[in-house]
Protein backbone atom coordinates (compact mmCIF):
# COMPACT_ATOMS: atom_id res chain seq x y z
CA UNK A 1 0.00 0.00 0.00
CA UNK A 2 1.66 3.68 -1.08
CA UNK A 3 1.37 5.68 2.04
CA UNK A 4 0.24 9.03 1.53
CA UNK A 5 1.93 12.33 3.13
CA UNK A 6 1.08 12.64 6.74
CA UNK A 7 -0.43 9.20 6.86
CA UNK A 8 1.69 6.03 8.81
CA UNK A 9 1.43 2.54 9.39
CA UNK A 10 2.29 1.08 12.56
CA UNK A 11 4.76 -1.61 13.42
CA UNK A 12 2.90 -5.10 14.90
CA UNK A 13 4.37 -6.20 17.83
CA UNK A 14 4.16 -9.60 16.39
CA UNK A 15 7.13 -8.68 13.82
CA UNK A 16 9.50 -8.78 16.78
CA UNK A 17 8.60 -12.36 18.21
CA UNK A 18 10.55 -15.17 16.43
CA UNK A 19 7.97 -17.97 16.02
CA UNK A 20 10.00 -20.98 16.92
CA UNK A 21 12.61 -19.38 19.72
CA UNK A 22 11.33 -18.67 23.24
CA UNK A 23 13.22 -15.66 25.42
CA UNK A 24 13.58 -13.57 22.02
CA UNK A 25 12.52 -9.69 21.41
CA UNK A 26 14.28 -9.04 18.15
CA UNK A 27 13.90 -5.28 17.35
CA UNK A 28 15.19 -2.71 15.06
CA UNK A 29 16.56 -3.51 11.47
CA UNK A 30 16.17 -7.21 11.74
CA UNK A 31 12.32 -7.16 12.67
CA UNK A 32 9.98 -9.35 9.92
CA UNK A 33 8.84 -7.48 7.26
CA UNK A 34 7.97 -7.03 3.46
CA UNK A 35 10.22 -5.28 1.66
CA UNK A 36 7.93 -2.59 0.76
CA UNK A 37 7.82 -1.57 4.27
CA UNK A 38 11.33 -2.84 5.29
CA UNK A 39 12.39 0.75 3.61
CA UNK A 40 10.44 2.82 6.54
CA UNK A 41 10.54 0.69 9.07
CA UNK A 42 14.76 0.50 9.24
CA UNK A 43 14.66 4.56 10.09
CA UNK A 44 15.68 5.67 13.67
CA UNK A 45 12.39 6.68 15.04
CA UNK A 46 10.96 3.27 14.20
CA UNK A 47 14.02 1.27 15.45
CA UNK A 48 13.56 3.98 19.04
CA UNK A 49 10.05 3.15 19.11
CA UNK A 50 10.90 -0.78 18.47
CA UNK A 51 12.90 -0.56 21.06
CA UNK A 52 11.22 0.76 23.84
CA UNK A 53 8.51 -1.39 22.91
CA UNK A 54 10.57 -4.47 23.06
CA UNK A 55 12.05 -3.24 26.20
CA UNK A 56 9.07 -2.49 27.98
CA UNK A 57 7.79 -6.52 26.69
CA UNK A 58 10.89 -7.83 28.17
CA UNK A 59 9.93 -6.20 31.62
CA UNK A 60 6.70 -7.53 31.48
CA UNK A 61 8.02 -10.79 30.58
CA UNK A 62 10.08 -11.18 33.78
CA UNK A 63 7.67 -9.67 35.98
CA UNK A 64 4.73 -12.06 34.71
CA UNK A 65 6.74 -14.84 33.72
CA UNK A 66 5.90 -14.62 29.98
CA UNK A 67 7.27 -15.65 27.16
CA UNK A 68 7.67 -12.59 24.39
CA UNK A 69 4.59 -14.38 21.99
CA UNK A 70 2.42 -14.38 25.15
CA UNK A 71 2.84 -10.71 25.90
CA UNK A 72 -0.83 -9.28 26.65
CA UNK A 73 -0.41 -6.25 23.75
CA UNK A 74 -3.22 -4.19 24.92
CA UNK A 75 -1.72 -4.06 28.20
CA UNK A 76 1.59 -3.40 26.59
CA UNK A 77 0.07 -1.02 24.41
CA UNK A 78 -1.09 0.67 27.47
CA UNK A 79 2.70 0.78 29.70
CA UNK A 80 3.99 2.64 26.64
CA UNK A 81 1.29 5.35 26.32
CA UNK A 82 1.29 5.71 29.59
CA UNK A 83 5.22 6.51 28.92
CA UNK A 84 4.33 8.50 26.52
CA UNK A 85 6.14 6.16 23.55
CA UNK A 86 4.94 6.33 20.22
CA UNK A 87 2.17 4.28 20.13
């Protein structure tokens, strides 16, 4: 899909959970995508946002015992708004 000026797409958490390795976050330039959005995605602000998401899902991961593909994503969703992330 061609992304007009001023509009975005947003990252799935989903992109950064291997499906086959437990214990894994992978963010930033090596997250699953198409190339078409691989382009966009590899910027800094993306990779920052990646990565305060990821950390935030690794926090909630050892607090709750989780594995990263079991992370609740509304309630992540939540932590980083209420940290004012981009969301």
């Amino acid at each position: 899909k061609h992304i007009e000026n001023g509009e975005a797409y947003g990252i799935p958490y989903g992109t950064m959970v291997p499906e086959s390795v437990d214990g894994v976050i992978v963010a930033g330039r090596s997250l699953s995508s198409e190339r078409f959005a691989n382009g966009s995605a590899r910027c800094q602000a993306p990779i920052m946002a990646m990565g305060q998401a990821a950390g935030t899902a690794a926090a909630l991961c050892v607090e709750h015992g989780f594995q990263p593909r079991d992370v609740p994503v509304g309630q992540l969703r939540g932590m980083l708004r209420a940290a004012k992330a981009v969301v």
